[in-house]
N, C-alpha and C. Protein backbone atom coordinates (compact mmCIF):
# COMPACT_ATOMS: atom_id res chain seq x y z
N UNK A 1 114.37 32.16 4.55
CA UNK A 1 113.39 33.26 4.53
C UNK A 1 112.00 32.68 4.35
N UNK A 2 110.97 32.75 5.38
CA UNK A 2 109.44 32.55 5.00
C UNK A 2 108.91 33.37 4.21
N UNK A 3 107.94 32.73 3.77
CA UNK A 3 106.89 33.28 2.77
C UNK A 3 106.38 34.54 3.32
N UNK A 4 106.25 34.31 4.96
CA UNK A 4 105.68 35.75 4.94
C UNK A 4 106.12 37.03 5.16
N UNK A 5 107.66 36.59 5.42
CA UNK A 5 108.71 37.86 5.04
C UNK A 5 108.73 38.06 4.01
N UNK A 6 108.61 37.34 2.95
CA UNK A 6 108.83 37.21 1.44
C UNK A 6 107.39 38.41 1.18
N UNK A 7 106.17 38.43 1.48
CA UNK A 7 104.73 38.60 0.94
C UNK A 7 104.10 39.37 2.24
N UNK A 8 104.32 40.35 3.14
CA UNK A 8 103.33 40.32 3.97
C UNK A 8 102.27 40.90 3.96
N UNK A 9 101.46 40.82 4.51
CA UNK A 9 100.17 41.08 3.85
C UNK A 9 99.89 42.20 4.89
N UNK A 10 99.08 43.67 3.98
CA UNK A 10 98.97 45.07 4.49
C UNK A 10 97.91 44.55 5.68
N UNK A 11 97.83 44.89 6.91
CA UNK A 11 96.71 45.20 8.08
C UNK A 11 95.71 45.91 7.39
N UNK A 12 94.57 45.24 7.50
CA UNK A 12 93.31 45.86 7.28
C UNK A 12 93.26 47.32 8.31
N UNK A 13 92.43 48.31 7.65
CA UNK A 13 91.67 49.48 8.72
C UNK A 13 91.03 48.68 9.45
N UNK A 14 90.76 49.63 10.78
CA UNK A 14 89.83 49.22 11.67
C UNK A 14 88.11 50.08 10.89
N UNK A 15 87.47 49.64 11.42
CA UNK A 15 86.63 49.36 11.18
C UNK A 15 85.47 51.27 11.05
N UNK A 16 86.28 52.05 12.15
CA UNK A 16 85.80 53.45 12.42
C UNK A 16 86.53 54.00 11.12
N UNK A 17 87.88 53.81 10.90
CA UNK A 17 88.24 54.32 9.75
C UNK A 17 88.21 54.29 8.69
N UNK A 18 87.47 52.94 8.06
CA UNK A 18 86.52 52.12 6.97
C UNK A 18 85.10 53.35 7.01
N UNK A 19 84.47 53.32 7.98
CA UNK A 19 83.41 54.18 7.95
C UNK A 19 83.50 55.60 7.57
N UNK A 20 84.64 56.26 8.02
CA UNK A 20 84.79 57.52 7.97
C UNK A 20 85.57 58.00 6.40
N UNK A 21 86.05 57.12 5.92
CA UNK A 21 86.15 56.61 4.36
C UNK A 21 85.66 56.79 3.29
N UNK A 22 84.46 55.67 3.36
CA UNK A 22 83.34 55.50 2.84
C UNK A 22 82.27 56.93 3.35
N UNK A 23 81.96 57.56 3.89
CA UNK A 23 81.25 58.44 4.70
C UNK A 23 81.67 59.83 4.06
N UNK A 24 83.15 59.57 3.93
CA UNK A 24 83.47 60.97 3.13
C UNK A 24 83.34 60.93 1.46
N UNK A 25 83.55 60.06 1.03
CA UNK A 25 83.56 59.33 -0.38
C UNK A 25 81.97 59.56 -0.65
N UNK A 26 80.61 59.22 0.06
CA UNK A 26 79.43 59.77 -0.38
C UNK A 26 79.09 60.67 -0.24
N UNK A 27 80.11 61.73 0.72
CA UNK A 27 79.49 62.99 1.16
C UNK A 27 80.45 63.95 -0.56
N UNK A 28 81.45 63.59 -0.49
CA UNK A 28 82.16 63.95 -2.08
C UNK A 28 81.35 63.77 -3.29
N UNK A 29 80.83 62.79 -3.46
CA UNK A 29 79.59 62.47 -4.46
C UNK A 29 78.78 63.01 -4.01
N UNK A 30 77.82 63.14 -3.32
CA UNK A 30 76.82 63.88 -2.94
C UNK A 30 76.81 65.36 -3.61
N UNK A 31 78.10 66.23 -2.84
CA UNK A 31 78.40 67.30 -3.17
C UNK A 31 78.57 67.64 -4.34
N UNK A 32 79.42 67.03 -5.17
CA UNK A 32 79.54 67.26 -6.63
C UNK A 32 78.69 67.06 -7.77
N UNK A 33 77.72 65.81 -7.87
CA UNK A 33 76.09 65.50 -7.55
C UNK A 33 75.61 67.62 -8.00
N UNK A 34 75.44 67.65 -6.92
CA UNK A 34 74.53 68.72 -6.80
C UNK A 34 74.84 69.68 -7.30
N UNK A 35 76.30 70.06 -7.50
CA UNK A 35 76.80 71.04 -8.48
C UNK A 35 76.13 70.60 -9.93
N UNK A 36 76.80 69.65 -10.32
CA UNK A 36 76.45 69.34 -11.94
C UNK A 36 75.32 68.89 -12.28
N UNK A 37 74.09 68.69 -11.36
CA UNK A 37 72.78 68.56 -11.49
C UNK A 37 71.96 69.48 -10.48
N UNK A 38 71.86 70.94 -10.44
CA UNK A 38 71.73 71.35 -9.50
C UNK A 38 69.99 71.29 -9.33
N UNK A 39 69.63 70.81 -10.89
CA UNK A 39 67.49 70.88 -9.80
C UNK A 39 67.70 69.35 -9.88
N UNK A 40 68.73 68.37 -9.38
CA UNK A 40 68.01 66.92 -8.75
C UNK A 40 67.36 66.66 -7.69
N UNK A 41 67.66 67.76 -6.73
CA UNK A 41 66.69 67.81 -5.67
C UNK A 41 65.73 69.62 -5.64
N UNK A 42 65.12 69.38 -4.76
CA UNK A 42 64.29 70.69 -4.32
C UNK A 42 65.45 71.19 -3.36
N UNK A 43 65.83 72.37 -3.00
CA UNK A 43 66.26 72.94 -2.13
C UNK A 43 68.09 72.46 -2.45
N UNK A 44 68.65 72.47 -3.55
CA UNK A 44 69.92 71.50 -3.37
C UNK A 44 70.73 72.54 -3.61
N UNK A 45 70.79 73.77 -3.18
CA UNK A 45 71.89 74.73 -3.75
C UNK A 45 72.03 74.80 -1.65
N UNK A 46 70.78 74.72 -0.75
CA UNK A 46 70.39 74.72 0.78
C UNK A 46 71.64 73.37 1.42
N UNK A 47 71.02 72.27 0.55
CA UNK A 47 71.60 71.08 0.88
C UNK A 47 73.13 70.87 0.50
N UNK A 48 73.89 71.68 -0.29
CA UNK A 48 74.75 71.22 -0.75
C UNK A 48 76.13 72.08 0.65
N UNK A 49 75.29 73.25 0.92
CA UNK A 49 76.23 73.82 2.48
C UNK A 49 75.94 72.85 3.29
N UNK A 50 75.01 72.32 3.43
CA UNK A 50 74.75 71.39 4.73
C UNK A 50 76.02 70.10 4.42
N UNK A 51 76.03 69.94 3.50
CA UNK A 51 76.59 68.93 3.20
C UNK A 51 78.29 69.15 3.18
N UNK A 52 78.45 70.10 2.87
CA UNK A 52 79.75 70.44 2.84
C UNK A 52 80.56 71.17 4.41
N UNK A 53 79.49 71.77 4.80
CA UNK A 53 80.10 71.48 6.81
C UNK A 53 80.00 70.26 7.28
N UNK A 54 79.03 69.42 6.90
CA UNK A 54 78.91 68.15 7.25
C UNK A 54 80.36 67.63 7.14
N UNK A 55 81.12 67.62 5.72
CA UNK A 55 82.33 67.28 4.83
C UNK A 55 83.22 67.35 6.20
N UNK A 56 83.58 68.93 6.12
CA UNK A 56 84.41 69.37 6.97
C UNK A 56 84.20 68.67 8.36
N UNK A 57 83.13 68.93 9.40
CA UNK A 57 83.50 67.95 10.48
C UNK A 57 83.89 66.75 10.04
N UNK A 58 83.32 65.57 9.61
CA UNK A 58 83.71 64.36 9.18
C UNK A 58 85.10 64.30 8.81
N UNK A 59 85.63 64.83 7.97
CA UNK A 59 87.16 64.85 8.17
C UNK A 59 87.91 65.50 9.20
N UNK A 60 87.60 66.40 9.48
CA UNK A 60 88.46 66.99 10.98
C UNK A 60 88.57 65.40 11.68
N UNK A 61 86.82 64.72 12.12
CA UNK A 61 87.09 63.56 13.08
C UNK A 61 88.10 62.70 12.56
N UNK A 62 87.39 62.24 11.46
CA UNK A 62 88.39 61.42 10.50
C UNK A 62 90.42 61.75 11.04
N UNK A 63 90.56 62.56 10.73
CA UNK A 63 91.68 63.33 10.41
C UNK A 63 92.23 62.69 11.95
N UNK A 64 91.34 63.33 12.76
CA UNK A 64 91.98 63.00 14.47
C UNK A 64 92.04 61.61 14.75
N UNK A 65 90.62 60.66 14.04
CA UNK A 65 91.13 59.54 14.44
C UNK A 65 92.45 58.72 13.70
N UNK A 66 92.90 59.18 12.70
CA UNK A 66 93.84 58.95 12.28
C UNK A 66 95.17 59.06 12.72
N UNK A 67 95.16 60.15 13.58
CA UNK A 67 96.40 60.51 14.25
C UNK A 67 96.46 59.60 15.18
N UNK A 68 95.62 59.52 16.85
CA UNK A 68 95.54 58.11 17.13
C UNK A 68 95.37 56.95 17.38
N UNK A 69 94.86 56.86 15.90
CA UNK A 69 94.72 55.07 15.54
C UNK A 69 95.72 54.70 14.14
N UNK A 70 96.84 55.24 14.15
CA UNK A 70 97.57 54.66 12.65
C UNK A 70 97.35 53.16 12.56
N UNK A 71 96.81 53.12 11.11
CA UNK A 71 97.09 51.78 10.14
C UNK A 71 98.15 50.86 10.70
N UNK A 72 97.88 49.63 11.63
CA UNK A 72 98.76 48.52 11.75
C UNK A 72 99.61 48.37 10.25
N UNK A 73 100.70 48.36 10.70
CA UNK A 73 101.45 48.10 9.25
C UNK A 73 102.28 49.20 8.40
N UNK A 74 101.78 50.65 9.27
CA UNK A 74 102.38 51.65 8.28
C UNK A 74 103.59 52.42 9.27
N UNK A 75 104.26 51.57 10.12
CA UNK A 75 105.26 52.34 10.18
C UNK A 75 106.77 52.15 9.66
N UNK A 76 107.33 53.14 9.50
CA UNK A 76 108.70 53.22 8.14
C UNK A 76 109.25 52.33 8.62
N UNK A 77 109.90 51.43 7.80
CA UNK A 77 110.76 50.83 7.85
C UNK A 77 111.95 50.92 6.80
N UNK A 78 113.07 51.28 7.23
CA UNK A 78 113.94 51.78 6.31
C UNK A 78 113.29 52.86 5.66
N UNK A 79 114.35 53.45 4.12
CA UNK A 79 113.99 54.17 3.41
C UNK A 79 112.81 54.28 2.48
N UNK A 80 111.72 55.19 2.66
CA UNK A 80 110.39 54.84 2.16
C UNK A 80 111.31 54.91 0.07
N UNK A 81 109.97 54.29 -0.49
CA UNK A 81 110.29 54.26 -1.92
C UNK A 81 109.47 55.69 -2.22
N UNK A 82 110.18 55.72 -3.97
CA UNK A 82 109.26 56.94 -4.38
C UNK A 82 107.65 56.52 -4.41
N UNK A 83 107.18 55.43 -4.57
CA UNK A 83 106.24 54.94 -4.49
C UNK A 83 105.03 55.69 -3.47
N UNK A 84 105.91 55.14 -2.16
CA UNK A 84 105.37 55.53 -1.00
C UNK A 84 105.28 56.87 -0.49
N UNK A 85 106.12 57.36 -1.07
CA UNK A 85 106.75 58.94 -0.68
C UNK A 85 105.49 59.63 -1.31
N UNK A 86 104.98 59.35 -2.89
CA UNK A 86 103.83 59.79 -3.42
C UNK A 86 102.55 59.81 -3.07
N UNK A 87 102.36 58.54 -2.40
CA UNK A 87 101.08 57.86 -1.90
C UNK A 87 100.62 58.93 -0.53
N UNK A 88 101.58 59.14 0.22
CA UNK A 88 101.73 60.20 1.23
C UNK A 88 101.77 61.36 1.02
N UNK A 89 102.12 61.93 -0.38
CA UNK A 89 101.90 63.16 -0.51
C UNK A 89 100.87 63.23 -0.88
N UNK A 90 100.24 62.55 -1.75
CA UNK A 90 98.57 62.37 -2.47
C UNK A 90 97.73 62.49 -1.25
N UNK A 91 97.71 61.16 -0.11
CA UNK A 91 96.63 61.62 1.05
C UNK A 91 97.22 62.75 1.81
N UNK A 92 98.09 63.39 1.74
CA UNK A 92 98.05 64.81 2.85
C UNK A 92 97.66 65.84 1.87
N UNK A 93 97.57 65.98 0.28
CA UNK A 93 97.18 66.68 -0.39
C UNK A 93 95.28 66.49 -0.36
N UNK A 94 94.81 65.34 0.06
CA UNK A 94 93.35 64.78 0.23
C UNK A 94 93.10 65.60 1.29
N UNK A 95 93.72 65.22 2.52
CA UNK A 95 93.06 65.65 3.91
C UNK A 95 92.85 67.61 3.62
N UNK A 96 94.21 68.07 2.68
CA UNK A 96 94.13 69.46 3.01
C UNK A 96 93.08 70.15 1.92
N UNK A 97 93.17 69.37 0.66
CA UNK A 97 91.52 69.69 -0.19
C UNK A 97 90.44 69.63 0.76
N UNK A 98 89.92 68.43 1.31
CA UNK A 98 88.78 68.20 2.27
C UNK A 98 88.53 69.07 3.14
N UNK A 99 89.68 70.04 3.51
CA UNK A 99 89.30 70.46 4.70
C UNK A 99 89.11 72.49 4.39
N UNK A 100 90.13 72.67 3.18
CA UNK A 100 90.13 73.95 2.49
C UNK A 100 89.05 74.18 1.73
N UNK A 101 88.52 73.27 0.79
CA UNK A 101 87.07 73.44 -0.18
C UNK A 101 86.01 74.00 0.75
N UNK A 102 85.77 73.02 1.85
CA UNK A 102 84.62 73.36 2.78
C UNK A 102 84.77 74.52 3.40
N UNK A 103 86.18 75.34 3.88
CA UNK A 103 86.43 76.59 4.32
C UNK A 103 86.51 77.67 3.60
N UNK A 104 86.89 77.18 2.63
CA UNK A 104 86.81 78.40 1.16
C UNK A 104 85.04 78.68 1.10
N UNK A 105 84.03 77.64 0.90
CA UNK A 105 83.10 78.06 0.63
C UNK A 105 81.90 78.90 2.04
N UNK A 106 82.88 78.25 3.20
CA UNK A 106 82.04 79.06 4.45
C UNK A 106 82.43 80.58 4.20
N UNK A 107 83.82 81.29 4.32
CA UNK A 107 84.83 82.50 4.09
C UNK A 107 83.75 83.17 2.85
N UNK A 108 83.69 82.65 1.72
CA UNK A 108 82.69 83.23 0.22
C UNK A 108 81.57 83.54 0.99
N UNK A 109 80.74 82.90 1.50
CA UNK A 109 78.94 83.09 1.70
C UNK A 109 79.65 84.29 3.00
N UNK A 110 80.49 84.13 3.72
CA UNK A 110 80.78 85.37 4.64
C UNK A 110 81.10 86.90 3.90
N UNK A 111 82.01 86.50 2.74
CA UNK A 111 82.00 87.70 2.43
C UNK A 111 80.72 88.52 1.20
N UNK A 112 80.41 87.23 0.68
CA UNK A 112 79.05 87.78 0.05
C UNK A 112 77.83 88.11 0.61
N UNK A 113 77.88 88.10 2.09
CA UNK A 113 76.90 88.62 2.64
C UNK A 113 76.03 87.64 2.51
N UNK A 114 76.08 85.92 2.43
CA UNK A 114 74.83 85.10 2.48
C UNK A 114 75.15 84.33 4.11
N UNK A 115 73.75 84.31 4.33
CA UNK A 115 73.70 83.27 5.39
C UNK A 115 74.34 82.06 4.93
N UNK A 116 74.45 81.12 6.31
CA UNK A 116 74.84 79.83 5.78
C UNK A 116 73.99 78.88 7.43
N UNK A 117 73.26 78.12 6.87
CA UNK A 117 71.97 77.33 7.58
C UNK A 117 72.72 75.93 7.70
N UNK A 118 73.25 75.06 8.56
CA UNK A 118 73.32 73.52 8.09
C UNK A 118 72.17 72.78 8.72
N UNK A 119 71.53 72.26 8.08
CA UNK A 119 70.14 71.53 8.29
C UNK A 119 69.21 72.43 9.43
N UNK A 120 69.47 73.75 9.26
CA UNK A 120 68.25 74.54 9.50
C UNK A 120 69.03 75.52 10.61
N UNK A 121 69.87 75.25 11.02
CA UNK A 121 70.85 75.83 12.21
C UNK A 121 71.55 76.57 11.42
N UNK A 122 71.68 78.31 12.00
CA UNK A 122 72.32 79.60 11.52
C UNK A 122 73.49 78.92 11.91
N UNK A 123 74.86 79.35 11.17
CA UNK A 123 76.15 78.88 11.77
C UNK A 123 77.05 80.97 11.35
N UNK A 124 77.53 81.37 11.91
CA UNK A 124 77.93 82.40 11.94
C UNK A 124 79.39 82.71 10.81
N UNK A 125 79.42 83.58 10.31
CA UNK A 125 79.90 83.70 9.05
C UNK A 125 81.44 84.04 9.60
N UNK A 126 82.00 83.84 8.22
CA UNK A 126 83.46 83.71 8.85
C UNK A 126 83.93 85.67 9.24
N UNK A 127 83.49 86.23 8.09
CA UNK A 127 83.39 87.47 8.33
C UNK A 127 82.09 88.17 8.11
N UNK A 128 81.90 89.58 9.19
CA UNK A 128 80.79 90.02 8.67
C UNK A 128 80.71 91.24 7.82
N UNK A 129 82.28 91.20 7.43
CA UNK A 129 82.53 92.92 6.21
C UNK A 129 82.41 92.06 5.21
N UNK A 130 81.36 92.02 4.47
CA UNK A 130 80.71 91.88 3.23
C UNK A 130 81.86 92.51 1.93
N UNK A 131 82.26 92.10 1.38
CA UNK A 131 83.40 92.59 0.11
C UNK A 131 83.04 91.53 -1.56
N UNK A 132 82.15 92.28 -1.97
CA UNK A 132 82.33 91.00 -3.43
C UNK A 132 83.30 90.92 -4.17
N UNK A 133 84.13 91.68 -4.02
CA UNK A 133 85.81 90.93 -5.09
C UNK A 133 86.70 90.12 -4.33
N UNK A 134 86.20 89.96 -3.23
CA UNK A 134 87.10 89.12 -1.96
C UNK A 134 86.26 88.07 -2.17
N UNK A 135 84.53 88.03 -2.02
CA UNK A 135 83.75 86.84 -2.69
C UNK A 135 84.23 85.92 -3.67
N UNK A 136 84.19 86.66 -4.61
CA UNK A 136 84.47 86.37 -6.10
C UNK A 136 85.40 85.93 -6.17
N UNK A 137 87.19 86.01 -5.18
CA UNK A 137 88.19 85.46 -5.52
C UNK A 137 88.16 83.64 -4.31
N UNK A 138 87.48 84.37 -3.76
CA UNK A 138 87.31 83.00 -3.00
C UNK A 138 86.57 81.94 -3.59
N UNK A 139 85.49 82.66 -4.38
CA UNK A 139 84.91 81.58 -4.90
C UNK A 139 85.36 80.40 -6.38
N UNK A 140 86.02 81.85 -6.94
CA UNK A 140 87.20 80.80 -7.88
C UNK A 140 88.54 80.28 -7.35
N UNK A 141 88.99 80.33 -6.00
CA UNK A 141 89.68 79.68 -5.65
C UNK A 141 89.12 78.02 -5.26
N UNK A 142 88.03 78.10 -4.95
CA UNK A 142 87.27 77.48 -4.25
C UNK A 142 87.06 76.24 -5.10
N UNK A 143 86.76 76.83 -6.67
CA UNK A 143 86.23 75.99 -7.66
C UNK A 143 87.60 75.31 -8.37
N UNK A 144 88.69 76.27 -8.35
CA UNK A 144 89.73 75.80 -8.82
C UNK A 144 90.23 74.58 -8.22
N UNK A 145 90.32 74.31 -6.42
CA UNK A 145 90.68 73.34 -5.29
C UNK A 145 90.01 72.54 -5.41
N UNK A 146 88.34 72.48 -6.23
CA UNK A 146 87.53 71.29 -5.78
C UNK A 146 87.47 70.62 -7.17
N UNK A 147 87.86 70.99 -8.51
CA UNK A 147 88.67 69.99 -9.76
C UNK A 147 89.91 69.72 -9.40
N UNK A 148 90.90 70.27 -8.71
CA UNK A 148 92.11 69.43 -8.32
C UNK A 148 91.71 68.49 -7.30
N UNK A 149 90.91 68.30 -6.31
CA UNK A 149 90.36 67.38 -5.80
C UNK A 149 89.78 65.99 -6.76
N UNK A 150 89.05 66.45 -7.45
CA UNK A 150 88.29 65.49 -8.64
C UNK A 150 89.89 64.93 -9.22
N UNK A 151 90.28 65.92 -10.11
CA UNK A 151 92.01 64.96 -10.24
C UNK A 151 92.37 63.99 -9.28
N UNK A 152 92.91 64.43 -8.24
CA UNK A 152 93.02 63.66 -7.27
C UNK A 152 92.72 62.46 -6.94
N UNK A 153 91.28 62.63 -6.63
CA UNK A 153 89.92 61.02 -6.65
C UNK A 153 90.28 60.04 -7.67
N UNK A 154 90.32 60.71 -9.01
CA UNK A 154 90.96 59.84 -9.88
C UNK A 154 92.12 59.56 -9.93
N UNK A 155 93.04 59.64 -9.63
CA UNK A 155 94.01 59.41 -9.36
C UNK A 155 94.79 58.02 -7.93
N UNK A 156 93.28 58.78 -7.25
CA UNK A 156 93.34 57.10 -6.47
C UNK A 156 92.87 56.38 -6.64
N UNK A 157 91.74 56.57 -7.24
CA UNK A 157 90.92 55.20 -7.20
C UNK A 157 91.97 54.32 -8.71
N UNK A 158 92.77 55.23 -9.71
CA UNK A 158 93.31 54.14 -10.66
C UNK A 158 94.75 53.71 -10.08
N UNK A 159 95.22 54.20 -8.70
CA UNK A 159 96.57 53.81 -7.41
C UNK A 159 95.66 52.40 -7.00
N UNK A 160 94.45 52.58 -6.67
CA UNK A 160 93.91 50.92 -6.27
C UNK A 160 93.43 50.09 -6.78
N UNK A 161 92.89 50.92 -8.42
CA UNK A 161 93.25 49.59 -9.08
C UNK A 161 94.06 48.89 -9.78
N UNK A 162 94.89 49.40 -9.67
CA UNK A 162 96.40 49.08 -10.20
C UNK A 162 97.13 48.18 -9.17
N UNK A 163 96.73 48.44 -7.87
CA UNK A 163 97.08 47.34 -6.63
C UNK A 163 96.70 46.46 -6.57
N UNK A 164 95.02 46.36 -6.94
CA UNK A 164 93.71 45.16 -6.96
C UNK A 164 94.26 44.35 -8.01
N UNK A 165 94.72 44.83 -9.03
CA UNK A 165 94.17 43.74 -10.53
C UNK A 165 95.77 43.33 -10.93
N UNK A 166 96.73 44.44 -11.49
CA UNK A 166 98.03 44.13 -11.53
C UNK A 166 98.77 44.13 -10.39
N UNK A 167 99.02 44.31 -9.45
CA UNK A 167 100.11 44.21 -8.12
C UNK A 167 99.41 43.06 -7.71
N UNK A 168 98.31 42.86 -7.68
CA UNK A 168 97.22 42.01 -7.33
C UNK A 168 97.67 41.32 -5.48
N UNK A 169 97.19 42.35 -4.63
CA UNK A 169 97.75 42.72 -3.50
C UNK A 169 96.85 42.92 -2.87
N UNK A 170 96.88 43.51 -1.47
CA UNK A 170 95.34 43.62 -0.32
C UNK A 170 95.10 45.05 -0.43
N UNK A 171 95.77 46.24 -0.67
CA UNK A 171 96.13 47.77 -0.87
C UNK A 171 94.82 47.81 -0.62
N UNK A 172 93.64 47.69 -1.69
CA UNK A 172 92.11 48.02 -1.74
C UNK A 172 91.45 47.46 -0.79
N UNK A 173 91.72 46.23 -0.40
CA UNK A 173 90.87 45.00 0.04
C UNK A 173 91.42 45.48 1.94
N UNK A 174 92.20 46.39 1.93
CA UNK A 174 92.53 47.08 3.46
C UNK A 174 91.37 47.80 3.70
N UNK A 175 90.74 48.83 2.51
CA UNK A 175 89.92 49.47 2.94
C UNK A 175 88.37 48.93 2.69
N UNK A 176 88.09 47.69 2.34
CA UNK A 176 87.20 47.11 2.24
C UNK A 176 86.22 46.24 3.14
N UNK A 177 85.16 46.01 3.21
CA UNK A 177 84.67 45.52 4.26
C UNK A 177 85.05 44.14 4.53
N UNK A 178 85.41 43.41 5.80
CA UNK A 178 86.03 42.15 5.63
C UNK A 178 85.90 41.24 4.84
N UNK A 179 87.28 41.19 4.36
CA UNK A 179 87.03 40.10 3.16
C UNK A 179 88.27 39.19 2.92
N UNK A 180 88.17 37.78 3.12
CA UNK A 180 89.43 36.99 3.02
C UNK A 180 90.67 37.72 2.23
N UNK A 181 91.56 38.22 2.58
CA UNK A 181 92.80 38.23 1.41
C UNK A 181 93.70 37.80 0.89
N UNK A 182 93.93 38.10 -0.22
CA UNK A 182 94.46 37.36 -1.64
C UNK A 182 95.90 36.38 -0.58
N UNK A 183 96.27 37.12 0.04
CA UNK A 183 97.26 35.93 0.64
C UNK A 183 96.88 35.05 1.89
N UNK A 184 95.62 35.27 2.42
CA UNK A 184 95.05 34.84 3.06
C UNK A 184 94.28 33.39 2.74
N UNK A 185 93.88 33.52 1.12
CA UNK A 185 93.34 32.25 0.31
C UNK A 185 94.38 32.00 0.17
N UNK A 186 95.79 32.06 -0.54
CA UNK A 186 96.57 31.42 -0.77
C UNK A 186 97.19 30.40 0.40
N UNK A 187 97.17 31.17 1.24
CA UNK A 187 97.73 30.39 2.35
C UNK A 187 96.80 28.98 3.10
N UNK A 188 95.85 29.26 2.74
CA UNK A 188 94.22 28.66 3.06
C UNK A 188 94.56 27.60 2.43
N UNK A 189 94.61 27.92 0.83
CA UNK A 189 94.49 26.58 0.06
C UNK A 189 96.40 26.12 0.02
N UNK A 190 97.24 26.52 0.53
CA UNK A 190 98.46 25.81 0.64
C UNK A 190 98.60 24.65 1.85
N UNK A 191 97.56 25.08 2.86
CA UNK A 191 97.53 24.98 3.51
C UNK A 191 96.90 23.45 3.61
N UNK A 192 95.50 23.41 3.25
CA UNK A 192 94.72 22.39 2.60
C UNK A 192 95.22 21.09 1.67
N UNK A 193 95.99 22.31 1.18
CA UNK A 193 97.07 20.59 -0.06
C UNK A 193 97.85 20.30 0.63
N UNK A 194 98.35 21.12 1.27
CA UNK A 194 99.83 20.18 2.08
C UNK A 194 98.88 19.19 2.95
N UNK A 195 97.89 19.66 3.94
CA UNK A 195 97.24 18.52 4.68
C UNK A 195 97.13 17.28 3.79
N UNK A 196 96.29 17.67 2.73
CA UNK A 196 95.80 16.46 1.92
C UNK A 196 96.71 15.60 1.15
N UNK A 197 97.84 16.33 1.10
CA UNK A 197 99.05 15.51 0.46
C UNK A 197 99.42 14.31 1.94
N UNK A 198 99.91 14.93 3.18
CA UNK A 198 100.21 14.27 4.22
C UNK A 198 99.04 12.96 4.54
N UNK A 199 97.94 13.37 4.29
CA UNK A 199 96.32 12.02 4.27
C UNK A 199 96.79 11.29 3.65
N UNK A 200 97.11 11.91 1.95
CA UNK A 200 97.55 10.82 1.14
C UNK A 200 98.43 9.81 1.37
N UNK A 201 99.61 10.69 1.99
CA UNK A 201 100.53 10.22 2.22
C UNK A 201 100.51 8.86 3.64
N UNK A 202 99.44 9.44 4.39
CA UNK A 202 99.13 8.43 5.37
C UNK A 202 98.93 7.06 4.80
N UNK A 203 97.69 7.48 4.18
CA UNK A 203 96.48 6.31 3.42
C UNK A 203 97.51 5.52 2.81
N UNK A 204 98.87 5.61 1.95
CA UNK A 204 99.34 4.84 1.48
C UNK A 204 100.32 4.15 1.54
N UNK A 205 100.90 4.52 3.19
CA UNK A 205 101.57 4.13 4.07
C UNK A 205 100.88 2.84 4.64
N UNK A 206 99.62 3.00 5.19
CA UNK A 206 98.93 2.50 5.78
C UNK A 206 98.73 0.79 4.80
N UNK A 207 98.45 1.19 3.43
CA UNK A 207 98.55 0.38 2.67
C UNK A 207 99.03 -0.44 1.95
């Protein structure tokens, strides 16, 4: 058995799906940002819809390029673990927060009778029968989905570092901008001693 049946090392993302990642990850900060500091900017109650249709396309694309471009490396082999089984329920529980928060809050400003502008462009309301207890339940649905989201976030980011530091594995370093990996140096510097052992081994042959 080789080492690299023994160890193989996860396929990095490509490079669109690194972006769209990262892209949603500041548009999530951004958004939440503005809730819990709402005068950090001028106009940020304006900016925070812009930002949150923004959300929603970006994952729809996201979402599609995912379908087809799957992760080199992620198809089943044999019986998935509970491990994996979780990890998969966690990102399809991600994609469907991402995509419900931002629709919950278009559906609210529809039924409360508010416009909704994204960077200055009218976008048409989901409904135009105005109802405030239909508002009102949307909007605590809304708030309820976007702290189980926050759960969530945390919840992955301590899944990767638990991969990074103890599994001490590529899991993180997949979604990271290129960067040698951990079995990638290993192999580098196994690689290097065995040469330099064989030099040695020349040089004192030779001698």
């Amino acid at each position: 058995m080789t080492m690299t049946s023994v160890r193989r090392r996860p396929a990095s993302y490509d490079p669109v799906s690194k972006a769209f990642h990262w892209t949603t990850l500041g548009l999530v900060v951004a958004l939440y940002t503005l809730v819990m500091v709402p005068g950090i900017v001028d106009g940020s109650r304006a900016l925070h819809k812009s930002l949150g249709m923004l959300l929603l396309a970006v994952v729809i694309c996201r979402l599609g390029w995912r379908l087809l471009h799957p992760k080199p490396g992620h198809a089943r082999q044999g019986k998935w673990t509970a491990e994996q089984i979780v990890a998969r329920l966690v990102h399809a529980a991600f994609y469907g927060l991402l995509i419900a928060v931002p629709l919950l809050g278009w559906a609210y400003l529809g039924y409360a009778g508010k416009e909704l502008e994204v960077f200055g462009v009218n976008i048409p309301p989901v409904s135009d029968f105005g109802d405030p207890d239909i508002a009102e339940v949307l909007l605590l649905l809304k708030a309820i989905l976007a702290w189980g989201m926050l759960a969530l976030i945390g919840l992955h980011a301590a899944a990767a570092l638990f991969h990074h530091y103890v599994r001490r594995d590529d899991v993180l370093r997949s979604m990271l901008p290129s960067l040698p990996s951990r079995a990638g140096r290993s192999g580098a510097e196994a690689v290097g001693e065995f040469g330099h052992a064989r030099t040695s081994q020349g040089h004192s042959a030779a001698d």
